[in-house]
N, C-alpha and C. Protein backbone atom coordinates (compact mmCIF):
# COMPACT_ATOMS: atom_id res chain seq x y z
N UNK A 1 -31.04 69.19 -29.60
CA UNK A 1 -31.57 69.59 -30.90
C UNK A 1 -31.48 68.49 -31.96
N UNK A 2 -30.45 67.19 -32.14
CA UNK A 2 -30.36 66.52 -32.55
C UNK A 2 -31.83 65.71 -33.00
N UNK A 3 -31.89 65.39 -31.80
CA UNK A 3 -33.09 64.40 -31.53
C UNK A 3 -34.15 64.96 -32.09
N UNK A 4 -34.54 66.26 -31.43
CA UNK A 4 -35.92 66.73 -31.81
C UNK A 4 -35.80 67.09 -33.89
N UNK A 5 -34.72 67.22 -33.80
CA UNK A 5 -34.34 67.70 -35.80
C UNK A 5 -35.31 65.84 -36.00
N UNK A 6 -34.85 65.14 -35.72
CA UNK A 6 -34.93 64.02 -36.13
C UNK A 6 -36.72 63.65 -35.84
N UNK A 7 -36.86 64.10 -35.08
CA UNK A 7 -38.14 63.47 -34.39
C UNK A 7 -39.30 64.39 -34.74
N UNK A 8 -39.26 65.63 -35.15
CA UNK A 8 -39.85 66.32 -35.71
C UNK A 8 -40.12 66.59 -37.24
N UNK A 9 -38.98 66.44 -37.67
CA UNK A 9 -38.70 67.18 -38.93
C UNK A 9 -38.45 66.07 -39.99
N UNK A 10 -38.18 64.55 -39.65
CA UNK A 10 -37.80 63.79 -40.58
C UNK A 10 -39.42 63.65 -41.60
N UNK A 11 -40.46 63.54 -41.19
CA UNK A 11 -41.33 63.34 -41.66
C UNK A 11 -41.47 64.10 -43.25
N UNK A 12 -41.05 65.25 -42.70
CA UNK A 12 -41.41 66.41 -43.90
C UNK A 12 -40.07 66.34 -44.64
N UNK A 13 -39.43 66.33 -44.07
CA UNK A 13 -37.72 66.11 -44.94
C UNK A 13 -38.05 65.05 -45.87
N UNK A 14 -38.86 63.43 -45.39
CA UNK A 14 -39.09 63.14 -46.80
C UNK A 14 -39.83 63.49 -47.59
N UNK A 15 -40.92 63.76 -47.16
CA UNK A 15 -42.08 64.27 -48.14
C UNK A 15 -41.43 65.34 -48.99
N UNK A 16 -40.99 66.35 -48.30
CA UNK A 16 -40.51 67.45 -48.96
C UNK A 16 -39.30 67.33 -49.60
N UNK A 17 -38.08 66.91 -49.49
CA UNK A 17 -37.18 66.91 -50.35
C UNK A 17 -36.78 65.55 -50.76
N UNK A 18 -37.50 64.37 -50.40
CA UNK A 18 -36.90 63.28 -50.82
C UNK A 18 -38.19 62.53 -51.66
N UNK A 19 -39.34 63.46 -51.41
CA UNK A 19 -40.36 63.13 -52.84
C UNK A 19 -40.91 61.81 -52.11
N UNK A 20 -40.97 60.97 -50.90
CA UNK A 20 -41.64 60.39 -50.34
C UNK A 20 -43.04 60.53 -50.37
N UNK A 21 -44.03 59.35 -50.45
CA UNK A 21 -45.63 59.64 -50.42
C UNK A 21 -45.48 59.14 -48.71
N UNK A 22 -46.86 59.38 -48.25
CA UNK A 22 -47.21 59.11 -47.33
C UNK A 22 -47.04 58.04 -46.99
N UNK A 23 -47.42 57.24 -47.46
CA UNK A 23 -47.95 55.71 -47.69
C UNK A 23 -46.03 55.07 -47.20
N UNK A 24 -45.70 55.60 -48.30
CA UNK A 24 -44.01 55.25 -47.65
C UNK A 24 -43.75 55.62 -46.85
N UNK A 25 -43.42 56.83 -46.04
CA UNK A 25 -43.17 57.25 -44.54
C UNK A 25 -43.84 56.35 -43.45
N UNK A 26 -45.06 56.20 -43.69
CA UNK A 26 -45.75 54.94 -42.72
C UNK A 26 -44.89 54.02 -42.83
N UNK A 27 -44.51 53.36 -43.89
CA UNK A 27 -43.70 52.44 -43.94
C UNK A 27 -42.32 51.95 -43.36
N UNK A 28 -41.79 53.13 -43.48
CA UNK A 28 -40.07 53.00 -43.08
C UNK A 28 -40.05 53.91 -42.25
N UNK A 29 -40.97 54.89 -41.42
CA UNK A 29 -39.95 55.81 -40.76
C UNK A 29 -39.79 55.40 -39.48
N UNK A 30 -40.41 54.44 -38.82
CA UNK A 30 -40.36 53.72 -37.54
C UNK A 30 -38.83 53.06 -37.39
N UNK A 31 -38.30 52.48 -38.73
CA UNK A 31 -37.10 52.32 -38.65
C UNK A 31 -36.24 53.02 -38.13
N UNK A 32 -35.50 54.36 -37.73
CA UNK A 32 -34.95 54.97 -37.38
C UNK A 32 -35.14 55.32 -35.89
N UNK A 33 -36.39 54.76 -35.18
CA UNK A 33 -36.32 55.36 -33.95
C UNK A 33 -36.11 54.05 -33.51
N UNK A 34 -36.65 52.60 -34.13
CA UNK A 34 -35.95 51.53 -33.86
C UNK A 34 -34.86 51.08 -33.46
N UNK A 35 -33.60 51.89 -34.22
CA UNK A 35 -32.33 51.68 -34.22
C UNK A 35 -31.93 53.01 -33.00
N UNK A 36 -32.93 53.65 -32.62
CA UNK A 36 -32.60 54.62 -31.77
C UNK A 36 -32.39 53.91 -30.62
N UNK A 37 -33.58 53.05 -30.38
CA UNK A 37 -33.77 52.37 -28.83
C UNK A 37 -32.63 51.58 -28.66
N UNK A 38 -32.26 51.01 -30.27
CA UNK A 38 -31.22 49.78 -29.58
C UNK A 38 -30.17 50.50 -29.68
N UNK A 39 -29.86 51.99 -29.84
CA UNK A 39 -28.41 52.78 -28.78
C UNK A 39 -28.67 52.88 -28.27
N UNK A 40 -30.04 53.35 -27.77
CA UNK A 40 -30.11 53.48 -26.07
C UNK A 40 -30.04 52.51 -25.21
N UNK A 41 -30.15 51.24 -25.23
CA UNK A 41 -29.99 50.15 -24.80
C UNK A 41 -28.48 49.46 -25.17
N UNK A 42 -27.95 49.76 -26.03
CA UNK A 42 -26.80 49.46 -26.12
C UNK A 42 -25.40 50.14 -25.60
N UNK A 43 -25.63 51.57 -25.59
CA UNK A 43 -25.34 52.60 -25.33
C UNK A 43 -24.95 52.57 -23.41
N UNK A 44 -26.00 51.94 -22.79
CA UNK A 44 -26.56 51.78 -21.34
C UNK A 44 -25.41 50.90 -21.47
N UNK A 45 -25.73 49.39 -21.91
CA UNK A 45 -25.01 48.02 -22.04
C UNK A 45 -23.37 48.15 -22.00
N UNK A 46 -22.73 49.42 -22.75
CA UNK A 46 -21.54 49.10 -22.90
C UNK A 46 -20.70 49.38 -21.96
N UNK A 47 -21.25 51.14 -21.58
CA UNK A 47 -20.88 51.27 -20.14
C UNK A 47 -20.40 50.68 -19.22
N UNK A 48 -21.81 50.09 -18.84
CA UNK A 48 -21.53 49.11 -17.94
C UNK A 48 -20.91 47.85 -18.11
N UNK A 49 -21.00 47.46 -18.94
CA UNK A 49 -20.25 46.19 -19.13
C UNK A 49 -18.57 46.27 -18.84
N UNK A 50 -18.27 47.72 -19.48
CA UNK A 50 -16.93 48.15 -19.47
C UNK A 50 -16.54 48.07 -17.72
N UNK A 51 -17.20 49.01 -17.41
CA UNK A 51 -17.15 49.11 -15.38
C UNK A 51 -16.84 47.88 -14.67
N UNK A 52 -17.78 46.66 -14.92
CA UNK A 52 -17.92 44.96 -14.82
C UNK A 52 -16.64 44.92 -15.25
N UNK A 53 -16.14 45.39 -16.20
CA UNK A 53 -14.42 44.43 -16.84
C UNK A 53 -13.78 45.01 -15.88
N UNK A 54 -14.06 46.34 -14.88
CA UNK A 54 -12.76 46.63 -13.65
C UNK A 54 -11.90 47.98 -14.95
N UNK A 55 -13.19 48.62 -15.86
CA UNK A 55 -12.27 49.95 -16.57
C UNK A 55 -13.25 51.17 -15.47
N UNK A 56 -12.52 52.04 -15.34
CA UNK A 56 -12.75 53.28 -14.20
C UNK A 56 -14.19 53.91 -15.08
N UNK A 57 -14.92 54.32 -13.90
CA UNK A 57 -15.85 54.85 -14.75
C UNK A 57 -15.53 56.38 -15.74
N UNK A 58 -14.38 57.03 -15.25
CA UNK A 58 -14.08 57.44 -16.55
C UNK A 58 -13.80 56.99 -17.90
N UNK A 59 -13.21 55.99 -18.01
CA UNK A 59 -12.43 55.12 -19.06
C UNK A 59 -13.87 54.62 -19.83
N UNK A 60 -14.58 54.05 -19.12
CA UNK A 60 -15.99 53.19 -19.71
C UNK A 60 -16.73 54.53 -20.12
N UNK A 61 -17.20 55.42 -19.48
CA UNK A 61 -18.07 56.44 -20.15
C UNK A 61 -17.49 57.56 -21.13
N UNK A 62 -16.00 57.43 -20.99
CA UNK A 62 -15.39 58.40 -22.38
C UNK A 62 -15.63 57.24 -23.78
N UNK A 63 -15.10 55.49 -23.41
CA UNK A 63 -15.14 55.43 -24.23
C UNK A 63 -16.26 54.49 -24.70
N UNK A 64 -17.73 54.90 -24.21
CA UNK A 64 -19.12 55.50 -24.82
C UNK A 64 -19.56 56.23 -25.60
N UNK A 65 -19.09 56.96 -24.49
CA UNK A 65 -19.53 58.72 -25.68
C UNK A 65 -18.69 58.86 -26.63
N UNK A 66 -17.28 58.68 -26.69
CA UNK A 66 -16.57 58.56 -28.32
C UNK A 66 -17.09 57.80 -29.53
N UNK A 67 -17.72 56.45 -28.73
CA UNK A 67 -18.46 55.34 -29.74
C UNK A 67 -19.55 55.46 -30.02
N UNK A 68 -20.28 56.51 -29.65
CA UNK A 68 -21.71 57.23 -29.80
C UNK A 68 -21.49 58.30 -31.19
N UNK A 69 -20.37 59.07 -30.52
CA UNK A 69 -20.32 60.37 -31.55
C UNK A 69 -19.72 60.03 -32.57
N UNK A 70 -18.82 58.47 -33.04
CA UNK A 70 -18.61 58.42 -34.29
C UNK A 70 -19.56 58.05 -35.20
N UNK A 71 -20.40 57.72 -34.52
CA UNK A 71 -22.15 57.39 -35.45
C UNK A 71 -23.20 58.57 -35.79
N UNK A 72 -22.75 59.74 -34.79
CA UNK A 72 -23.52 61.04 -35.19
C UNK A 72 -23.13 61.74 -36.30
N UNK A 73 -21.80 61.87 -37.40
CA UNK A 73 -21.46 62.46 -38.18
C UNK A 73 -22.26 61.57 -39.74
N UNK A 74 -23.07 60.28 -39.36
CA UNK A 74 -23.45 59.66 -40.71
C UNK A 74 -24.85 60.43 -40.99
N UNK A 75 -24.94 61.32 -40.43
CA UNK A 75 -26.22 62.48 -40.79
C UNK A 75 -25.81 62.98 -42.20
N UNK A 76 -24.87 63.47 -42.17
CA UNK A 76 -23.96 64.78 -42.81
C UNK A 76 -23.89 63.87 -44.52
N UNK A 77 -24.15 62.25 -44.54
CA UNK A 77 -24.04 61.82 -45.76
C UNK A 77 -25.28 61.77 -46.21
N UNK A 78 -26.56 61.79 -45.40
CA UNK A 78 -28.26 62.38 -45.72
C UNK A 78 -27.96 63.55 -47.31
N UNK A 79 -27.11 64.44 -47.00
CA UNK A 79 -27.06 65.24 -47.73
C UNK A 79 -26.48 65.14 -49.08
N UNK A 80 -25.36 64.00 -49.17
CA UNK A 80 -24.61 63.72 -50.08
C UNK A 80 -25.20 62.66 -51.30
N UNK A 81 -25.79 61.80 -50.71
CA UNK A 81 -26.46 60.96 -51.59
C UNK A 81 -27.80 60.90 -52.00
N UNK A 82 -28.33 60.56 -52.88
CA UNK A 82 -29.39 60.33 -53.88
C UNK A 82 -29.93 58.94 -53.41
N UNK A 83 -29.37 57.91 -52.97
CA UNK A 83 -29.74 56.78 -52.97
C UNK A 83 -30.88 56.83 -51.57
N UNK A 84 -31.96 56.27 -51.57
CA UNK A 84 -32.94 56.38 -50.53
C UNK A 84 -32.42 55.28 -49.28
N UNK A 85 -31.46 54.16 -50.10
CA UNK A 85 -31.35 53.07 -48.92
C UNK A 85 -30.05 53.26 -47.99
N UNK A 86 -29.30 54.21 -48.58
CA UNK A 86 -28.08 55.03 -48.38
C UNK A 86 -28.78 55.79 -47.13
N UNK A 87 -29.68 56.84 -47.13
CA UNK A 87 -30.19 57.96 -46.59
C UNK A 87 -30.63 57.00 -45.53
N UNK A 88 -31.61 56.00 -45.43
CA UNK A 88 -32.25 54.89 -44.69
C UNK A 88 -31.10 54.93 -43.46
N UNK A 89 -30.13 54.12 -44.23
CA UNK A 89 -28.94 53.37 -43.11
C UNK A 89 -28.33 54.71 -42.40
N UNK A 90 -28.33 55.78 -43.08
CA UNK A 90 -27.28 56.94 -42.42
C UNK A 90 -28.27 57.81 -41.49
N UNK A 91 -29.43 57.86 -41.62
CA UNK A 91 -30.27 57.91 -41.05
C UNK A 91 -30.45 57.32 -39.19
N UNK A 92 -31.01 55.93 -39.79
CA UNK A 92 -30.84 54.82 -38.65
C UNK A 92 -29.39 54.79 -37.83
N UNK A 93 -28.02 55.03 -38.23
CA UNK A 93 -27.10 55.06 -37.86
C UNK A 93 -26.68 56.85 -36.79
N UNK A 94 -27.18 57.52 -37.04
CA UNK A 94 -27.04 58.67 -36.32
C UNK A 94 -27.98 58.17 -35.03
N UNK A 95 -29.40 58.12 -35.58
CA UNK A 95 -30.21 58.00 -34.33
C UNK A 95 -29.53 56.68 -33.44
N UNK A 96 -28.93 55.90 -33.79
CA UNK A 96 -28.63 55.03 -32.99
C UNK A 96 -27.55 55.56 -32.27
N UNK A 97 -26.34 56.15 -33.44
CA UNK A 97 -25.16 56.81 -32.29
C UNK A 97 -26.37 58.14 -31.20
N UNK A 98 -27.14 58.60 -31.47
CA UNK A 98 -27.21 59.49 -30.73
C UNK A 98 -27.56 58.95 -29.87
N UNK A 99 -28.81 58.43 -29.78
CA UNK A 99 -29.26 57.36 -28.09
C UNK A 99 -27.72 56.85 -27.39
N UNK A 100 -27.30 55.96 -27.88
CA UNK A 100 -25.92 55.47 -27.39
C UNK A 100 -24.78 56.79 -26.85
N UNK A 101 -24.95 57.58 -27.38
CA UNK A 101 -24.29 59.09 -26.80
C UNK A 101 -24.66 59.56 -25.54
N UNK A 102 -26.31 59.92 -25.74
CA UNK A 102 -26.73 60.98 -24.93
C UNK A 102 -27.05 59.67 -23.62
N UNK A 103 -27.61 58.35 -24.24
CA UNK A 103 -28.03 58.11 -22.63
C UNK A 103 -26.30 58.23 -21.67
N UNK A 104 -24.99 58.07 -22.35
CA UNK A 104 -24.16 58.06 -21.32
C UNK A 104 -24.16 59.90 -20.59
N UNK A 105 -24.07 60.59 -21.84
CA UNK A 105 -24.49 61.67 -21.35
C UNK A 105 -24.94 62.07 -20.12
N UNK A 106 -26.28 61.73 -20.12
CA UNK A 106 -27.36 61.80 -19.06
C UNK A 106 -27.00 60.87 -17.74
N UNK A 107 -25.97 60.31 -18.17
CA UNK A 107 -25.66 59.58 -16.79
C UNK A 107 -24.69 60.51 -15.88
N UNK A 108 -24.14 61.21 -16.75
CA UNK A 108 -22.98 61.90 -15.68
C UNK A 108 -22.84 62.77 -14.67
N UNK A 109 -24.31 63.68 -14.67
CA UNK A 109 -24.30 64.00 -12.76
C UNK A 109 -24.47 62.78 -12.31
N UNK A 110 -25.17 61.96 -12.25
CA UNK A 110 -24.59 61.05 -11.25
C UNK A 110 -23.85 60.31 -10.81
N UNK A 111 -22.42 60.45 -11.67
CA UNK A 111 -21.19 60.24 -11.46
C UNK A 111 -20.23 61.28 -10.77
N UNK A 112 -20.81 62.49 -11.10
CA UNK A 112 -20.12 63.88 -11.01
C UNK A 112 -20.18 64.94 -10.15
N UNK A 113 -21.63 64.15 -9.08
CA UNK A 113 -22.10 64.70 -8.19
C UNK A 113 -23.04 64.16 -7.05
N UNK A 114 -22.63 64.68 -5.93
CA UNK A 114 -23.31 64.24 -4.67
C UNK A 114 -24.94 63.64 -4.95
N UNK A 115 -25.14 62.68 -4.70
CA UNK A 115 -26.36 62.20 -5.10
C UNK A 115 -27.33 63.70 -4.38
N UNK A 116 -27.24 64.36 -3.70
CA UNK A 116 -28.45 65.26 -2.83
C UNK A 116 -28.33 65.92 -4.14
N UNK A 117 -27.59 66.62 -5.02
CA UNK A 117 -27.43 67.25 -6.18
C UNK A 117 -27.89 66.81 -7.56
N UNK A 118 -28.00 65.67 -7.71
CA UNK A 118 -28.00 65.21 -8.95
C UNK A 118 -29.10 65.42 -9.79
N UNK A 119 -30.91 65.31 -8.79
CA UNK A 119 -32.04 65.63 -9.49
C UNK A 119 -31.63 67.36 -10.26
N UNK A 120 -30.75 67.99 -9.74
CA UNK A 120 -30.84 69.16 -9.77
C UNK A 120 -30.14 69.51 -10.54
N UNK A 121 -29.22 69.07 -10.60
CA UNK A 121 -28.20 69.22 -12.09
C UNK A 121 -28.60 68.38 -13.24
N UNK A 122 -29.56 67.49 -13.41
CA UNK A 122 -30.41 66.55 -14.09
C UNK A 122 -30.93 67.94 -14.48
N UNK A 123 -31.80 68.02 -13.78
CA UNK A 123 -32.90 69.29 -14.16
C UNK A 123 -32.31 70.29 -15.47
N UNK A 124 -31.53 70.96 -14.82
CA UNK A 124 -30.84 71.88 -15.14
C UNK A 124 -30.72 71.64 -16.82
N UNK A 125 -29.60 70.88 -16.61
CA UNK A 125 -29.17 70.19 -18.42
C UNK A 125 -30.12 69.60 -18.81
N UNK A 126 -31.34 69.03 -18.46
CA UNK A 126 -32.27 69.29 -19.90
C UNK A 126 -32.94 70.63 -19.79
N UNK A 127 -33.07 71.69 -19.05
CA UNK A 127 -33.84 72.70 -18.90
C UNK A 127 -32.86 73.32 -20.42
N UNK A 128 -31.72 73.25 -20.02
CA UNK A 128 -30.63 74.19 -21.23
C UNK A 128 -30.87 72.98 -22.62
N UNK A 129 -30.84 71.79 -22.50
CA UNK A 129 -31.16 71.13 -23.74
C UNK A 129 -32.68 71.38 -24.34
N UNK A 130 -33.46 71.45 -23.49
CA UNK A 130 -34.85 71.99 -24.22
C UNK A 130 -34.80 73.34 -24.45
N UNK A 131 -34.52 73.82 -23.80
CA UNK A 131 -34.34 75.56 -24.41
C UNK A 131 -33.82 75.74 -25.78
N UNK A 132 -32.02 75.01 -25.91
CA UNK A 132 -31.75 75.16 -27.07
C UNK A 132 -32.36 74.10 -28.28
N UNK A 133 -33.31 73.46 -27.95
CA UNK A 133 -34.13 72.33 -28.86
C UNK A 133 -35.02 73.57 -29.01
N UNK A 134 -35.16 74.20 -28.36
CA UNK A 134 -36.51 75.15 -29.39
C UNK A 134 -35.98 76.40 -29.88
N UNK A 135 -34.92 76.91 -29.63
CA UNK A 135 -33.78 77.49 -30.64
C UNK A 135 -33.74 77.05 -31.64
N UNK A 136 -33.28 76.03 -32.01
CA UNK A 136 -33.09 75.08 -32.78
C UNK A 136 -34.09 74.89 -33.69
N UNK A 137 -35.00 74.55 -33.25
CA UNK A 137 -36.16 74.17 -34.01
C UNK A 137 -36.90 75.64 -34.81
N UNK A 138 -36.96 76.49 -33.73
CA UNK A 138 -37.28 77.63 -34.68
C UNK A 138 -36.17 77.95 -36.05
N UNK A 139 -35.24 78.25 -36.02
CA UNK A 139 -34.31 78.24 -36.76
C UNK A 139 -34.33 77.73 -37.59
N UNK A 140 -34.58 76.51 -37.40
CA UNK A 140 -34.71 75.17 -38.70
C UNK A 140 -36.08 75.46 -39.59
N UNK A 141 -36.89 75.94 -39.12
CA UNK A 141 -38.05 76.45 -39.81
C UNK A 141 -37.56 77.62 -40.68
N UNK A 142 -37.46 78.62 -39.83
CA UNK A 142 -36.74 80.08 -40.85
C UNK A 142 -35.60 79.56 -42.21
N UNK A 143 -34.51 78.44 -41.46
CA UNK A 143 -33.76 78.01 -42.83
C UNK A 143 -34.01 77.35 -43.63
N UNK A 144 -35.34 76.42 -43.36
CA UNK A 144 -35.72 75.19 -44.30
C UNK A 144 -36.60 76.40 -45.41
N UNK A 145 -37.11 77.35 -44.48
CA UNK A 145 -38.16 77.88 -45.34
C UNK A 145 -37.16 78.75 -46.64
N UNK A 146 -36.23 79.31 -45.89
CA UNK A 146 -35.17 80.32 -47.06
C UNK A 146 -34.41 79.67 -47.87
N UNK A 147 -33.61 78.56 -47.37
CA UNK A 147 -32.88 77.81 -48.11
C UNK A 147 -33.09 76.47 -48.47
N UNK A 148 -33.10 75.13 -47.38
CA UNK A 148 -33.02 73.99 -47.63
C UNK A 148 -32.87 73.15 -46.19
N UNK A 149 -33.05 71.77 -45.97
CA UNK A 149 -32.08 71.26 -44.88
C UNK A 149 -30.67 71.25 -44.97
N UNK A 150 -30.22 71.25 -46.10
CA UNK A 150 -28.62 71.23 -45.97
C UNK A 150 -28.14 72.06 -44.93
N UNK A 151 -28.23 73.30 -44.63
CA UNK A 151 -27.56 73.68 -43.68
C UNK A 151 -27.86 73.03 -42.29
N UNK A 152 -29.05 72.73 -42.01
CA UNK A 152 -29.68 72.28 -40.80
C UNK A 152 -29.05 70.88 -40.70
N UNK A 153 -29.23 70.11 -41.85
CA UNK A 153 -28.36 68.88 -41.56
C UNK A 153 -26.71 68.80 -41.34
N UNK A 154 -26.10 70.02 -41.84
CA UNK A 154 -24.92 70.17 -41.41
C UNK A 154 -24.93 70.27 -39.87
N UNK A 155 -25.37 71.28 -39.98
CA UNK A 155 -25.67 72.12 -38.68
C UNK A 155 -25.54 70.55 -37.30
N UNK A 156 -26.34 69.75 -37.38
CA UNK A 156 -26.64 68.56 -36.45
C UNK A 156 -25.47 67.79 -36.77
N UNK A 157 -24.79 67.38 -38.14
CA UNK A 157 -23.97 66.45 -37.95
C UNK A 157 -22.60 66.89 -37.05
N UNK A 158 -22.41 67.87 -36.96
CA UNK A 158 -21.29 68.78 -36.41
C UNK A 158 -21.62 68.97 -34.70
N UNK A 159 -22.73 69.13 -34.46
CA UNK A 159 -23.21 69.32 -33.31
C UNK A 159 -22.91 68.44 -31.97
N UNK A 160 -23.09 67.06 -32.10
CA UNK A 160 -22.81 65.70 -31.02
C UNK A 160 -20.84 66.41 -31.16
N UNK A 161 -20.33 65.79 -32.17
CA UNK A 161 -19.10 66.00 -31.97
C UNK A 161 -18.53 67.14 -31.09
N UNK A 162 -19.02 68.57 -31.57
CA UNK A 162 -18.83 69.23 -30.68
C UNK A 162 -19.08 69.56 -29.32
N UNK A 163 -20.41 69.01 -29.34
CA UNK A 163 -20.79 68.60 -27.85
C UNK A 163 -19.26 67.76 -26.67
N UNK A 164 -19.23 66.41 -27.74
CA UNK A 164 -18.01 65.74 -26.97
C UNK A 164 -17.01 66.12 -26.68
N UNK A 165 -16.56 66.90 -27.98
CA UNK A 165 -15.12 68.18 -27.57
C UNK A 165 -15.08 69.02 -26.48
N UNK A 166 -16.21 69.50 -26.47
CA UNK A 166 -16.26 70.55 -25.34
C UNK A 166 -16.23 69.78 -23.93
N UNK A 167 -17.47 68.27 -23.83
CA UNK A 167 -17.19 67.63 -22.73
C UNK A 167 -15.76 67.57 -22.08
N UNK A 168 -15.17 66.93 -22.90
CA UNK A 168 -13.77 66.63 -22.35
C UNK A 168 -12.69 67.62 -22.38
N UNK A 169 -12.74 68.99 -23.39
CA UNK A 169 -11.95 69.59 -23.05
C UNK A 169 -12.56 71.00 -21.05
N UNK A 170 -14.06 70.71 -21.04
CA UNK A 170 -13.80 71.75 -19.99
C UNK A 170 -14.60 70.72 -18.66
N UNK A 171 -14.75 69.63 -19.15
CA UNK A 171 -15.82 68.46 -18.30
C UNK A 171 -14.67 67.56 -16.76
N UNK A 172 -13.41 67.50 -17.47
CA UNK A 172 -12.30 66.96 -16.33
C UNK A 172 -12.57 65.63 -16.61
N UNK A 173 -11.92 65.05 -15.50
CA UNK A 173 -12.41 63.57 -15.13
C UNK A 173 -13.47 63.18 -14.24
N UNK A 174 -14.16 62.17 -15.08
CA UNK A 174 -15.18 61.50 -14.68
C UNK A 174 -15.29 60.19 -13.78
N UNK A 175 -15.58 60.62 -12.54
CA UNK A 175 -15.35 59.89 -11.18
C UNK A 175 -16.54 59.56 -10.30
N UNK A 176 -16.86 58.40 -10.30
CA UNK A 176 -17.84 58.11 -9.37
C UNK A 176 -18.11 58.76 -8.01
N UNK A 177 -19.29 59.75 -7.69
CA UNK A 177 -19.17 60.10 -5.80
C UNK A 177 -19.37 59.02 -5.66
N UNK A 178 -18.78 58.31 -3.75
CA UNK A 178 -19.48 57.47 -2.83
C UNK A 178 -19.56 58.25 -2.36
N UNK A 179 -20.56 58.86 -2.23
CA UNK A 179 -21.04 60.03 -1.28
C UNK A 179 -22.88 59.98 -1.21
């Protein structure tokens, strides 16, 4: 839901509450998915690089996804400030922790499971991540329309984190199959 809040909805979030013209959104909003790619690419990079230094692939992909999700809570200052170049960077800085998050994310059935399994548990977790992306998204319509994004932007900055909490408190350890 992160992503799609972002990938859907930023457009109108400026127009609509940040008084953006068009003409400006053309301008700057490419920035943010910019800084997306280079978590996702960086995100990929650290991982592995960590694994290469001889750290367990638990050790390298916890401490990914920790260095992902401390960049997902700079959403939550979207809300706090007035300044547009403020909103810009906190902006660009979520989408980047999030790529850098989710691609380790997305790596972990195939750490976690018999390769004959993995398309299938792949499947699965985005079948439940798109489901709740259109939860989500409906929702965000009904609240933007009654109230505002503030709650919705809460709503997401809170979200990755808890995601990670829950990883590790019901997820175990993360162990390569040779299988």
């Amino acid at each position: 839901p992160i992503w799609r809040l972002y990938l859907v909805c930023l457009p109108l979030y400026l127009k609509n509450e940040r008084g953006f013209t068009m003409q400006e959104i053309g301008n700057l909003a490419w920035l943010p998915y910019f800084f997306a790619a280079l978590g996702g690419i960086a995100g990929g990079w650290f991982s592995g690089f960590l694994i290469r230094k001889g750290y367990s692939v638990h050790r390298a992909r916890t401490a990914a996804i920790l260095t992902g999700t401390l960049f997902l809570p700079a959403g939550l200052l979207v809300i706090t400030t007035a300044s547009s170049l403020v909103m810009w960077i906190c902006i660009c800085l979520t989408l980047f922790g999030f790529q850098f998050w989710v691609n380790n994310l997305q790596t972990l059935p195939s750490d976690l499971f018999d390769r004959h399994y993995v398309g299938s548990v792949s499947g699965m977790g985005q079948s439940g991540a798109g489901f709740g992306s259109v939860i989500f998204m409906l929702t965000t319509g009904w609240v933007v329309d009654h109230f505002s994004y503030t709650p919705i932007l809460i709503v997401a900055g809170f979200l990755g984190p808890l995601a990670t909490a829950a990883l590790f408190l019901i997820g175990g350890r993360i162990q390569k199959k040779n299988i």
